[in-house]
PDB file of N, CA and C in Angstrom:
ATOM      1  N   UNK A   1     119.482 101.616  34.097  1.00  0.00           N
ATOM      2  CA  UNK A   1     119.416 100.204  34.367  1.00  0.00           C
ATOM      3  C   UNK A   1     119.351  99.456  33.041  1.00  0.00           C
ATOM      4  N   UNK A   2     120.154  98.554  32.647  1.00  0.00           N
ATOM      5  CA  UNK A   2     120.559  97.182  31.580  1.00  0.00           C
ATOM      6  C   UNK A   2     119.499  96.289  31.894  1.00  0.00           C
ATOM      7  N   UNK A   3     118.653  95.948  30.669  1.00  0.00           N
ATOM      8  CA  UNK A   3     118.256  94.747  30.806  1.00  0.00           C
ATOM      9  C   UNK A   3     119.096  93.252  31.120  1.00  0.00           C
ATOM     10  N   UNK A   4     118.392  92.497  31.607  1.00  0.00           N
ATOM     11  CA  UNK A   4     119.627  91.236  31.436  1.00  0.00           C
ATOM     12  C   UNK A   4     119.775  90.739  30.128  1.00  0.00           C
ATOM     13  N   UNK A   5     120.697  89.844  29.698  1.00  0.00           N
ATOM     14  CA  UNK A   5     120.729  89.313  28.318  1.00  0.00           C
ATOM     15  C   UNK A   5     120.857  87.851  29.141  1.00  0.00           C
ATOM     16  N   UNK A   6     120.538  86.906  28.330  1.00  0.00           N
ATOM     17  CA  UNK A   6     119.116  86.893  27.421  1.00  0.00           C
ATOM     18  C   UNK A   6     118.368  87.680  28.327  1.00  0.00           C
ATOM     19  N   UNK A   7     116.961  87.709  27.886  1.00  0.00           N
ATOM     20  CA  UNK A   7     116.132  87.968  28.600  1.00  0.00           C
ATOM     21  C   UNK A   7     115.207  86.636  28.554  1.00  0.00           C
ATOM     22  N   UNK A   8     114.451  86.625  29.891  1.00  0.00           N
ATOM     23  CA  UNK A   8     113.950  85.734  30.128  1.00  0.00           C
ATOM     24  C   UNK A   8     112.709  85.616  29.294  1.00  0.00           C
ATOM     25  N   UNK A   9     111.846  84.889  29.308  1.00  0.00           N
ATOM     26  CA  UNK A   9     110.388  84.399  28.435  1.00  0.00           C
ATOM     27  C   UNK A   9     109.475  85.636  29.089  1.00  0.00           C
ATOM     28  N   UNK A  10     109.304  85.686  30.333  1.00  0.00           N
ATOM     29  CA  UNK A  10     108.671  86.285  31.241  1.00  0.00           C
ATOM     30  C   UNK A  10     108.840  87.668  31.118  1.00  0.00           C
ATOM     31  N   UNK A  11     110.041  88.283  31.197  1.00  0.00           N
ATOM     32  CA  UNK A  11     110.535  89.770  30.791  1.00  0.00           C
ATOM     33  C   UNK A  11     109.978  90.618  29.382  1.00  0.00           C
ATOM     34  N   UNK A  12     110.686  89.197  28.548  1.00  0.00           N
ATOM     35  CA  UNK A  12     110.194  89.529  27.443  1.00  0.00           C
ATOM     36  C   UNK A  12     108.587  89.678  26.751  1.00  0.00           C
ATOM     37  N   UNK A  13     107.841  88.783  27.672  1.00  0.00           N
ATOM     38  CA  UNK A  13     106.146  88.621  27.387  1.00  0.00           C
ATOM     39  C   UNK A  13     105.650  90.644  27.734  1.00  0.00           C
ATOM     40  N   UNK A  14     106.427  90.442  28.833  1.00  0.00           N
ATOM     41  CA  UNK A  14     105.661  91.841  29.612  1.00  0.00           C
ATOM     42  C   UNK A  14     106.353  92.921  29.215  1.00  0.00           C
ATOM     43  N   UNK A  15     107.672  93.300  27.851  1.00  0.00           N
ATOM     44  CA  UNK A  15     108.103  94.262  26.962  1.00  0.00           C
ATOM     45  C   UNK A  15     107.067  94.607  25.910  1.00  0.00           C
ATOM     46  N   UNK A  16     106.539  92.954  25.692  1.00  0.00           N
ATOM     47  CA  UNK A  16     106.228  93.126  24.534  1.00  0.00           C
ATOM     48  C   UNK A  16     104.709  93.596  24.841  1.00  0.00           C
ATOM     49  N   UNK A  17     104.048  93.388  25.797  1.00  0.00           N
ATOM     50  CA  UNK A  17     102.965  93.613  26.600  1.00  0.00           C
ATOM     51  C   UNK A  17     103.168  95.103  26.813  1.00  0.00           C
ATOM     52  N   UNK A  18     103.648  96.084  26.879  1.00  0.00           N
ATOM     53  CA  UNK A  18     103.746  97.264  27.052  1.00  0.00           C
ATOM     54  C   UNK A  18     103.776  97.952  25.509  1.00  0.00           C
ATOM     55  N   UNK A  19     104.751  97.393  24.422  1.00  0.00           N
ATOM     56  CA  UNK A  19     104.878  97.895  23.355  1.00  0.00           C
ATOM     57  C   UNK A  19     103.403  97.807  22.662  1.00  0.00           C
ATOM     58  N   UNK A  20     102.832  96.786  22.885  1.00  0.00           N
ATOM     59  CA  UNK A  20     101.534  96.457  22.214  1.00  0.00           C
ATOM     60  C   UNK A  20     100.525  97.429  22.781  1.00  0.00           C
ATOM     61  N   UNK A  21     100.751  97.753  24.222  1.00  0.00           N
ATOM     62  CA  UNK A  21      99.551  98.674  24.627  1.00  0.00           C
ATOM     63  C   UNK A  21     100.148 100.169  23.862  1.00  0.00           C
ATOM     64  N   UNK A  22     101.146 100.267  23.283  1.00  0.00           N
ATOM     65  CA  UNK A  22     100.915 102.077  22.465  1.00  0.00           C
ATOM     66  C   UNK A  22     100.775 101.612  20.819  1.00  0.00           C
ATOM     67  N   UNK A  23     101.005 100.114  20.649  1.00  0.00           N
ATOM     68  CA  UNK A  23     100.982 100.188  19.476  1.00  0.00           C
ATOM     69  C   UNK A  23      99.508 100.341  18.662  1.00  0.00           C
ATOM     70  N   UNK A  24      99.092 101.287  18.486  1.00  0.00           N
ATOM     71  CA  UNK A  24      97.460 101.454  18.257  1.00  0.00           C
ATOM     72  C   UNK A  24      97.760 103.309  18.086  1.00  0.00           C
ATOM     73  N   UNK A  25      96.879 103.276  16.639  1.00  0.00           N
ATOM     74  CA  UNK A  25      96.870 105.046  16.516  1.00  0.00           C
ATOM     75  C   UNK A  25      96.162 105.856  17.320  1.00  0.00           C
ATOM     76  N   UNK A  26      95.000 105.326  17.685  1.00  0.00           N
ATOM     77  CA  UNK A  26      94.554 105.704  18.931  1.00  0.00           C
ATOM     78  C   UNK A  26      94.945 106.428  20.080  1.00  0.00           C
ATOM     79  N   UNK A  27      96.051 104.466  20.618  1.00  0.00           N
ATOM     80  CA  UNK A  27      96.364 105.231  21.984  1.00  0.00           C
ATOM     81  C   UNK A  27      97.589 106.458  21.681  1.00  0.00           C
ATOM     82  N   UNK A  28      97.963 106.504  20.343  1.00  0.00           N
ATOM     83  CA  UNK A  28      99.122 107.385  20.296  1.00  0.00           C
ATOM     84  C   UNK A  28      98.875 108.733  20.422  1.00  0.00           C
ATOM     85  N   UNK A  29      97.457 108.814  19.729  1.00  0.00           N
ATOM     86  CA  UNK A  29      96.140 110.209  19.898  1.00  0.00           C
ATOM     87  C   UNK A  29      96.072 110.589  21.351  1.00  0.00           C
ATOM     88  N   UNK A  30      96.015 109.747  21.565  1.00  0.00           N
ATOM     89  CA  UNK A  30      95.451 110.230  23.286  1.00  0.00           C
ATOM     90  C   UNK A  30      96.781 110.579  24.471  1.00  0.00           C
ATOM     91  N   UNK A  31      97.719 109.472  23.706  1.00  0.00           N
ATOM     92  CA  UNK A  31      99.398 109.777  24.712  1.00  0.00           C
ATOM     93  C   UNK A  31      99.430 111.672  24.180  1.00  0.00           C
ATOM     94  N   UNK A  32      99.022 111.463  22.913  1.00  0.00           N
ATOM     95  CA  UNK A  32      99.457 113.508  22.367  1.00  0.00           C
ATOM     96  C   UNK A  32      98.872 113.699  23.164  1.00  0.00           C
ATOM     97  N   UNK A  33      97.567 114.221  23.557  1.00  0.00           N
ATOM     98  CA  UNK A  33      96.933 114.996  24.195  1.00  0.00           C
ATOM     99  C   UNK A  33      97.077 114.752  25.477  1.00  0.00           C
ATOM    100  N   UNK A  34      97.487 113.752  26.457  1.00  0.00           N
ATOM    101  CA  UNK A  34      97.778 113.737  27.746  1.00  0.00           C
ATOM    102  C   UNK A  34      99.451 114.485  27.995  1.00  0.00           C
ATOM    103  N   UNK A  35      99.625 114.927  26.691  1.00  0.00           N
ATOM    104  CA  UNK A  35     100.822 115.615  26.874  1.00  0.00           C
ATOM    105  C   UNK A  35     100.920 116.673  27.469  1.00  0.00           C
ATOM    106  N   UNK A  36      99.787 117.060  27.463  1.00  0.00           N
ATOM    107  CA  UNK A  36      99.107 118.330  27.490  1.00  0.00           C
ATOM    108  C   UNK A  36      98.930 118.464  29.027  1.00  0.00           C
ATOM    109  N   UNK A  37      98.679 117.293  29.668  1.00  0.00           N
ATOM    110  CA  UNK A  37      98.455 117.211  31.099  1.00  0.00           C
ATOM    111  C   UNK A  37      96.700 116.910  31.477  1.00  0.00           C
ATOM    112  N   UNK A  38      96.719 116.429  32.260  1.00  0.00           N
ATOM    113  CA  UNK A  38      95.273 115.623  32.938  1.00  0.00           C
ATOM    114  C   UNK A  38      94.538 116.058  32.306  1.00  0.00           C
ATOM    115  N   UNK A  39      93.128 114.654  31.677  1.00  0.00           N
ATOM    116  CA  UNK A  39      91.855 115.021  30.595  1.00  0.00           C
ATOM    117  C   UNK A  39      91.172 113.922  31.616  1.00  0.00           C
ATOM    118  N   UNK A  40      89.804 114.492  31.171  1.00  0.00           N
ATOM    119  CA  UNK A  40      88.691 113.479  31.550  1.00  0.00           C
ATOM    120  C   UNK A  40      88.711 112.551  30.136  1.00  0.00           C
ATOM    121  N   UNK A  41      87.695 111.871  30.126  1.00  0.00           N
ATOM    122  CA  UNK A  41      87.453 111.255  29.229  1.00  0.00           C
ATOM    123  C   UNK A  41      86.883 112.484  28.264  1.00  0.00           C
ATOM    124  N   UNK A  42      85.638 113.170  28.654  1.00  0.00           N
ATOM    125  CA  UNK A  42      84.948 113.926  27.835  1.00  0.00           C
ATOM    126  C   UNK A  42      86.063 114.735  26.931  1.00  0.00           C
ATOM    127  N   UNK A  43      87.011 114.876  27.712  1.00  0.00           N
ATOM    128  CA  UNK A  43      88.165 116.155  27.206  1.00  0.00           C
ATOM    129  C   UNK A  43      88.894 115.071  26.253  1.00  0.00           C
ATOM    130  N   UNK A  44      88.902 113.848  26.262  1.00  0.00           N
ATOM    131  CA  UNK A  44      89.861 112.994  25.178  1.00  0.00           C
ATOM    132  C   UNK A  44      88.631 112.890  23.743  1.00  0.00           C
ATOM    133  N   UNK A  45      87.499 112.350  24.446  1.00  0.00           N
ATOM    134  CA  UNK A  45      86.243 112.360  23.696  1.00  0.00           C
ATOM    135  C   UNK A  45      86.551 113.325  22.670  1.00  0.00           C
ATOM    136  N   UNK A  46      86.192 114.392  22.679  1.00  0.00           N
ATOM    137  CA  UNK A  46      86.479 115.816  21.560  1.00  0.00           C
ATOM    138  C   UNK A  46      88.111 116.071  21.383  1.00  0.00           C
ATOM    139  N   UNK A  47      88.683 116.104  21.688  1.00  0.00           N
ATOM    140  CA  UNK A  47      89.996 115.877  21.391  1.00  0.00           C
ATOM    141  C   UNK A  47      90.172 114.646  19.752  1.00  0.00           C
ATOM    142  N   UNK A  48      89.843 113.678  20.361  1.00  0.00           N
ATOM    143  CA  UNK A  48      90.035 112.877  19.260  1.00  0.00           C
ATOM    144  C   UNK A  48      89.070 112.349  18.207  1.00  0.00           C
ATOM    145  N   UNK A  49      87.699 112.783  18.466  1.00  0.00           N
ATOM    146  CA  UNK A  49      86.504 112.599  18.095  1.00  0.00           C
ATOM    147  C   UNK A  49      86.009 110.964  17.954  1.00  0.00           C
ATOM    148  N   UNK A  50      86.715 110.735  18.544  1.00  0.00           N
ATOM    149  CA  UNK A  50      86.335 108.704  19.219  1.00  0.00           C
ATOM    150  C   UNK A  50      85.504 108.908  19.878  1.00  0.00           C
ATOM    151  N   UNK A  51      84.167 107.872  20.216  1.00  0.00           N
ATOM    152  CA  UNK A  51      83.184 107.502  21.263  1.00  0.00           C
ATOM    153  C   UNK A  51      84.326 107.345  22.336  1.00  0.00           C
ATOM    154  N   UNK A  52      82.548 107.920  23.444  1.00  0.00           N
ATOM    155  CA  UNK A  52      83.486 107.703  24.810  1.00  0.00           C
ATOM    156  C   UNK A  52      83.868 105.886  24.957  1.00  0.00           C
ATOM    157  N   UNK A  53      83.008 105.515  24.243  1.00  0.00           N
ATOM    158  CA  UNK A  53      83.158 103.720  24.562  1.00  0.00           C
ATOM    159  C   UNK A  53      84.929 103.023  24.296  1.00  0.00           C
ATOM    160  N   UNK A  54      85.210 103.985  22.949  1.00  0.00           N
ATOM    161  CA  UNK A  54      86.415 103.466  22.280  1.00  0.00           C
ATOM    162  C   UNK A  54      87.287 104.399  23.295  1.00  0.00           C
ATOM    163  N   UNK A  55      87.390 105.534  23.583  1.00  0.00           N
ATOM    164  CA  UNK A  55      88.677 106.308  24.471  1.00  0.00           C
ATOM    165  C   UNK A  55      88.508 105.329  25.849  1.00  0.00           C
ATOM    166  N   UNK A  56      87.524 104.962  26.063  1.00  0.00           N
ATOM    167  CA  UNK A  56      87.950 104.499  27.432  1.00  0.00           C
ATOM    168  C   UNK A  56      88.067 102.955  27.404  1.00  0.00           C
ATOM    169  N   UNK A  57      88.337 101.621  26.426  1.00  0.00           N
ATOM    170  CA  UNK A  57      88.681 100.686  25.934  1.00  0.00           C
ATOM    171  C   UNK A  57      89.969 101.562  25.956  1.00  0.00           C
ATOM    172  N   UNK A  58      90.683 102.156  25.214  1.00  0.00           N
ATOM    173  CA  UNK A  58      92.171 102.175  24.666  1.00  0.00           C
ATOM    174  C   UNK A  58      92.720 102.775  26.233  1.00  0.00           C
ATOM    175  N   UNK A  59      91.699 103.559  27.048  1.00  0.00           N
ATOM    176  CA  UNK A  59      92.719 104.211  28.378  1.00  0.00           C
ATOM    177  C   UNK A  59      92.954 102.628  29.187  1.00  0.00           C
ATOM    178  N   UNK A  60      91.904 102.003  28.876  1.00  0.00           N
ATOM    179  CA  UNK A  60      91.999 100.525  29.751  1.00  0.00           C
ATOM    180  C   UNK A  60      93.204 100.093  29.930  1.00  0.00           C
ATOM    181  N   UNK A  61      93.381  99.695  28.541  1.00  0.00           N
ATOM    182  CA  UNK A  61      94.252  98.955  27.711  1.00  0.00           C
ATOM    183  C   UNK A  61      95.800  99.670  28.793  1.00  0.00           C
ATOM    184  N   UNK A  62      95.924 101.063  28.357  1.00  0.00           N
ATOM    185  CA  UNK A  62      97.136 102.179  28.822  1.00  0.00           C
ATOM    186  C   UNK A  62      97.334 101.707  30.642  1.00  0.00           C
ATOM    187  N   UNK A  63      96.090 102.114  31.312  1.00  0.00           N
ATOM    188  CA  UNK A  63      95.963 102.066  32.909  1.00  0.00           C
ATOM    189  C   UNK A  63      96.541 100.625  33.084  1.00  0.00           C
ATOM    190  N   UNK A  64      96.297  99.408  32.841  1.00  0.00           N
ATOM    191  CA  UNK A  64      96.594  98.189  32.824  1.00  0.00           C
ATOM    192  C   UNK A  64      97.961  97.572  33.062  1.00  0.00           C
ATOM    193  N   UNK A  65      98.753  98.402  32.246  1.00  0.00           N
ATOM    194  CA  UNK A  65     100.298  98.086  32.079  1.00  0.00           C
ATOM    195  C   UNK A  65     101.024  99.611  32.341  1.00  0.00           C
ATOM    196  N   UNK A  66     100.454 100.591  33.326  1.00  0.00           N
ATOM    197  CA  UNK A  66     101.122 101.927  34.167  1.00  0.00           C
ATOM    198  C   UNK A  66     101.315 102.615  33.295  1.00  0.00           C
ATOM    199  N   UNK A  67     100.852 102.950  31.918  1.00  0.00           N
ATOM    200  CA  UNK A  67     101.298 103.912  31.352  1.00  0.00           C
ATOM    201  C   UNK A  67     100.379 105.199  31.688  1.00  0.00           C
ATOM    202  N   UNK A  68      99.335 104.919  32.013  1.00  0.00           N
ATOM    203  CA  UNK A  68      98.377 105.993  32.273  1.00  0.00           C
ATOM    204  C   UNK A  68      98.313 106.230  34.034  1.00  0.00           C
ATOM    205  N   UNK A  69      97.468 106.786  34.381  1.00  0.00           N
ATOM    206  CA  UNK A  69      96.711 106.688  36.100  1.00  0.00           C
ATOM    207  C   UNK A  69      95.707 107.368  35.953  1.00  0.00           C
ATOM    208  N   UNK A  70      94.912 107.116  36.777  1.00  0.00           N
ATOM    209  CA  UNK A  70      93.895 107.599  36.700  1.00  0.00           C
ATOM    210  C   UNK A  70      93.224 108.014  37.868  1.00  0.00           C
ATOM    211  N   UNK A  71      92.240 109.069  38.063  1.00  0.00           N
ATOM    212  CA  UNK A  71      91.940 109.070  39.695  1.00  0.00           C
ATOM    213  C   UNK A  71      90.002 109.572  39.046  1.00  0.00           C
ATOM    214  N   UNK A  72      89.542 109.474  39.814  1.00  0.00           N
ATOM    215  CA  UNK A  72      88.310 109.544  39.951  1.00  0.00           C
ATOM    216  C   UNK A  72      87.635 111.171  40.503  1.00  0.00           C
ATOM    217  N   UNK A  73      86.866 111.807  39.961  1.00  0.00           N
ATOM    218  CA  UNK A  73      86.353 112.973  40.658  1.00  0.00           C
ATOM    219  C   UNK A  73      84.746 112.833  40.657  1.00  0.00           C
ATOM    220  N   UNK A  74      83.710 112.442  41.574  1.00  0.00           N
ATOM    221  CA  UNK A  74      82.464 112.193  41.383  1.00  0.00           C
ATOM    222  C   UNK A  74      82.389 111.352  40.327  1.00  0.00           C
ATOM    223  N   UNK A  75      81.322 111.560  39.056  1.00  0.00           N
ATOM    224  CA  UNK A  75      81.317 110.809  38.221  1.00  0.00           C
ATOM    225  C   UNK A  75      82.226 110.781  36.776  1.00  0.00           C
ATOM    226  N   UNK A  76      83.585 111.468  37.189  1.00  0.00           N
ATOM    227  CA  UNK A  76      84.198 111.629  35.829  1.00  0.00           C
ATOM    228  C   UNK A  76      85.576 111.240  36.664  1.00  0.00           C
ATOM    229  N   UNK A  77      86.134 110.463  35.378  1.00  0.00           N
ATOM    230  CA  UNK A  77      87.764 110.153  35.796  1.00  0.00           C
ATOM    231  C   UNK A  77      88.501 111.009  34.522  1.00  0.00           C
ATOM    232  N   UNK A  78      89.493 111.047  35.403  1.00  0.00           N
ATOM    233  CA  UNK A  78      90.464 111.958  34.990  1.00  0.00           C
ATOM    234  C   UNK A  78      91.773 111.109  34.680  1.00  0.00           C
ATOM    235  N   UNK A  79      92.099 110.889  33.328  1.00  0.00           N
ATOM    236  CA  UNK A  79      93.723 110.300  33.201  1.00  0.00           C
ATOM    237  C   UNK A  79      95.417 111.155  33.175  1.00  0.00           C
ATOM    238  N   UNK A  80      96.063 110.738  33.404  1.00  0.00           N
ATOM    239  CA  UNK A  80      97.454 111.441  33.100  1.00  0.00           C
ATOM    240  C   UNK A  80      98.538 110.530  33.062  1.00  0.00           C
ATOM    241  N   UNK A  81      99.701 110.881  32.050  1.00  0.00           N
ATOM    242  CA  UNK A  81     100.915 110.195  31.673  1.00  0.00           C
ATOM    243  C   UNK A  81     101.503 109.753  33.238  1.00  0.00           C
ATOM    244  N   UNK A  82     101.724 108.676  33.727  1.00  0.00           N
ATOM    245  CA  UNK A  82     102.340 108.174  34.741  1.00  0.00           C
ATOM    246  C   UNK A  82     103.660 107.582  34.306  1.00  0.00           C
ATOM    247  N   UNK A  83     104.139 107.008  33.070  1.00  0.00           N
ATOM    248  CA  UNK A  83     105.452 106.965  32.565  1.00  0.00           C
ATOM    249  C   UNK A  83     106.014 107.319  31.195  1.00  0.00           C
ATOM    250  N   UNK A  84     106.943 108.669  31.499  1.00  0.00           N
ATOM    251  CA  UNK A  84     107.115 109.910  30.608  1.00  0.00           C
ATOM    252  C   UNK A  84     107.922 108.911  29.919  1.00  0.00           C
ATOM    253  N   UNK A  85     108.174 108.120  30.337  1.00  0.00           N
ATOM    254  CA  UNK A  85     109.669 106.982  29.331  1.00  0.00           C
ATOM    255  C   UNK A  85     109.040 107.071  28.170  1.00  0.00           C
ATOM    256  N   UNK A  86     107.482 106.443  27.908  1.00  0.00           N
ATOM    257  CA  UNK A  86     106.945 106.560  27.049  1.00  0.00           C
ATOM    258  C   UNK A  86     107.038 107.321  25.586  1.00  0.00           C
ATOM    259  N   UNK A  87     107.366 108.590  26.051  1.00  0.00           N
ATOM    260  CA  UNK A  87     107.504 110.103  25.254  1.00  0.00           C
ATOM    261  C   UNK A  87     108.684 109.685  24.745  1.00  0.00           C
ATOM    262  N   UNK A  88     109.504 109.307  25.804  1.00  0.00           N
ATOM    263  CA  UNK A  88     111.097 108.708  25.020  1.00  0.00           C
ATOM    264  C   UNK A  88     111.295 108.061  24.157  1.00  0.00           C
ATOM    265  N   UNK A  89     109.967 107.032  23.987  1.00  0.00           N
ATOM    266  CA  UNK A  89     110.664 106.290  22.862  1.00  0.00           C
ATOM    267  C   UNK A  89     109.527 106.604  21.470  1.00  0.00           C
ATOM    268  N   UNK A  90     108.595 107.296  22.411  1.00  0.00           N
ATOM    269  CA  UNK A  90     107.892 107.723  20.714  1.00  0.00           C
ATOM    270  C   UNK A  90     108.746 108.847  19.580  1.00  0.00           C
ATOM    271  N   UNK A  91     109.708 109.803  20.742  1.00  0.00           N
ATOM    272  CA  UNK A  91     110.172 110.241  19.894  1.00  0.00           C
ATOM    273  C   UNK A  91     111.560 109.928  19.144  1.00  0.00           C
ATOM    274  N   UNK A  92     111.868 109.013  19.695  1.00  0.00           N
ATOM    275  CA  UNK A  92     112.954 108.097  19.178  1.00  0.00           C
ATOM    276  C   UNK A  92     112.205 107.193  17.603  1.00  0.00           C
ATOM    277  N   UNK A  93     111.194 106.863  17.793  1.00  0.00           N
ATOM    278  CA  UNK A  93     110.478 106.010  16.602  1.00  0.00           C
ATOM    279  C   UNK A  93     110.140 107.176  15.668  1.00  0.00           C
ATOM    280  N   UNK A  94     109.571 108.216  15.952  1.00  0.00           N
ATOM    281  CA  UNK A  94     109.348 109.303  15.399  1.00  0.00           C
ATOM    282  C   UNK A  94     110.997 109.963  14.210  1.00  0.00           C
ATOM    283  N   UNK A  95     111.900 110.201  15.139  1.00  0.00           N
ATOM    284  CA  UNK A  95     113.291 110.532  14.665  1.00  0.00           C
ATOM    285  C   UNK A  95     113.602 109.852  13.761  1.00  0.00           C
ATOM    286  N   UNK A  96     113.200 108.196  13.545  1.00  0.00           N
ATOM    287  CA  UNK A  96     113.489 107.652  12.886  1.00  0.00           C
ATOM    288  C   UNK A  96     113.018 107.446  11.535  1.00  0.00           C
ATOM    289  N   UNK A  97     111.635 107.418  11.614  1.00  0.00           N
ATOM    290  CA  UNK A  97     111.003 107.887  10.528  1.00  0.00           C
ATOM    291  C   UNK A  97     111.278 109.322  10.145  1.00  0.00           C
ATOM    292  N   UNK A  98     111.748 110.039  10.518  1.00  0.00           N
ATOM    293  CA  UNK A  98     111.813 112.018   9.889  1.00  0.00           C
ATOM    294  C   UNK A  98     113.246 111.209   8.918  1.00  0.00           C
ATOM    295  N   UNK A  99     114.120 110.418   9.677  1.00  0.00           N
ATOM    296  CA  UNK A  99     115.357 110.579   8.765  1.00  0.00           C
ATOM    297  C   UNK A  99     114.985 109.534   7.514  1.00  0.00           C
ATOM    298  N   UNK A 100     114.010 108.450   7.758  1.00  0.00           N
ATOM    299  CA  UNK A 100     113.670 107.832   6.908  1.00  0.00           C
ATOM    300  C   UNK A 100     113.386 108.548   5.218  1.00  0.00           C
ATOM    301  N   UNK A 101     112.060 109.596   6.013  1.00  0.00           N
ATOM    302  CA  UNK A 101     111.970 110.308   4.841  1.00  0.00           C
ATOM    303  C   UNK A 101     112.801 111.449   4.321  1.00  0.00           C
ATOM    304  N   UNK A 102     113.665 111.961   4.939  1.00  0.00           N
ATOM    305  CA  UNK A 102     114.598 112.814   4.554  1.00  0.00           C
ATOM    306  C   UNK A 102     115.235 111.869   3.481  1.00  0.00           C
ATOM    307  N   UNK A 103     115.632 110.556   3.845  1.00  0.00           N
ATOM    308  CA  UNK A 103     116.505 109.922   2.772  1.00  0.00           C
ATOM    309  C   UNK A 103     115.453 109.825   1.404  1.00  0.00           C
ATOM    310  N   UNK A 104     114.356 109.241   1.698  1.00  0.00           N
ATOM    311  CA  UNK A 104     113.787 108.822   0.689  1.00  0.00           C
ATOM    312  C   UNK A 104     113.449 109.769  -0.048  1.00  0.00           C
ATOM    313  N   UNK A 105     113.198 111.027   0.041  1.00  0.00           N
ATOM    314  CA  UNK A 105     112.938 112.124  -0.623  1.00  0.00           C
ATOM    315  C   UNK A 105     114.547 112.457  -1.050  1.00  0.00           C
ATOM    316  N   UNK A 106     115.384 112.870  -0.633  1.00  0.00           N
ATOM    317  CA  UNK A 106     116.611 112.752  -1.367  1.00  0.00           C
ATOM    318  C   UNK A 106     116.805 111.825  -2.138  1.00  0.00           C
ATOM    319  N   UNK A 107     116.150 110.468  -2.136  1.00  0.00           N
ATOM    320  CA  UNK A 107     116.152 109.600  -3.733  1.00  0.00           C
ATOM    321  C   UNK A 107     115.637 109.740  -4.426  1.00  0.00           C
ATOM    322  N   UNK A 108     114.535 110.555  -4.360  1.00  0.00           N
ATOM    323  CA  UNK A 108     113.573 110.719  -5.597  1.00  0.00           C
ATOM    324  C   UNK A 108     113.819 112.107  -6.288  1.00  0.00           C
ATOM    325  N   UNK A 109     114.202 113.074  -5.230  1.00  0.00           N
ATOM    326  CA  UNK A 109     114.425 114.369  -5.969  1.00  0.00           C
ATOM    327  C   UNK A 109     116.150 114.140  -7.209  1.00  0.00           C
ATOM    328  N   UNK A 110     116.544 112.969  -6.976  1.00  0.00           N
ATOM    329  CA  UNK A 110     117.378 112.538  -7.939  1.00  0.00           C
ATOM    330  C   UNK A 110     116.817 111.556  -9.242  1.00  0.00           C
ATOM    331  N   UNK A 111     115.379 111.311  -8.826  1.00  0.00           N
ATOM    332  CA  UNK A 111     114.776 110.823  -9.703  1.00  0.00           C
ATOM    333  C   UNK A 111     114.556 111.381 -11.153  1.00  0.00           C
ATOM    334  N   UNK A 112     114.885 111.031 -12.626  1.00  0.00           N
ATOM    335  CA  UNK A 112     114.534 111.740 -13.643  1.00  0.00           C
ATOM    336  C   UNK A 112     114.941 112.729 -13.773  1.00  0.00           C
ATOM    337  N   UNK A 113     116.595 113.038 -13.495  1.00  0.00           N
ATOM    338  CA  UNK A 113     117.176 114.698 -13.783  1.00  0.00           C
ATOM    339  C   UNK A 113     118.359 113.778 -14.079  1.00  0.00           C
ATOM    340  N   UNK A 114     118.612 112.821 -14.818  1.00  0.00           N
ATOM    341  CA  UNK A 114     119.555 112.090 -15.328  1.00  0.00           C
ATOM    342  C   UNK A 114     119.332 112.144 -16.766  1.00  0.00           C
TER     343      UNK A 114
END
């Protein structure tokens, strides 16, 4: 599915509203490890060595705009990736930076052998 062009004010608020909820090193910590498949908090807790206060602020943030889900077991919730698109474009941003530095290191290893 094509976005429309333009895009509307509205479309665009709630792109940018999604990009902003991974843009944080954090939640990018925690998208790794839900890679892994369903964590409690405690299991993100040691995973990333963040307070439970801060992992579960950034899952907020994720659950809010569907990137996460979450379900409840007694007194512990449990999160998991609900949109893998996600993965798609981290590793697309990722790809981009590897070739970044491939180039930039090919400029420097030409550095000073002149």
């Amino acid at each position: 599915m094509s976005l429309p062009h333009p895009l509307s004010n509205e479309l665009a608020e709630l792109i940018a509203r999604r990009l902003r909820a991974i843009a944080e090193p954090m939640r990018i910590k925690l998208l790794d490890r839900l890679r892994d498949g369903e964590a409690s908090v405690g299991d993100l807790v040691v995973a990333t060595g963040a307070s439970q206060q801060n992992v579960s602020k950034h899952l907020a943030v994720m659950l809010e705009v569907g990137i996460v889900g979450r379900r409840k077991d007694g007194n512990r919730a449990f999160y998991r990736i609900t949109d893998a698109g996600v993965f798609a474009l981290c590793d697309q941003v990722c790809g981009t930076i590897q070739r970044q530095l491939a180039e930039l290191g090919s400029l420097l290893e030409g550095v000073g052998q002149g």
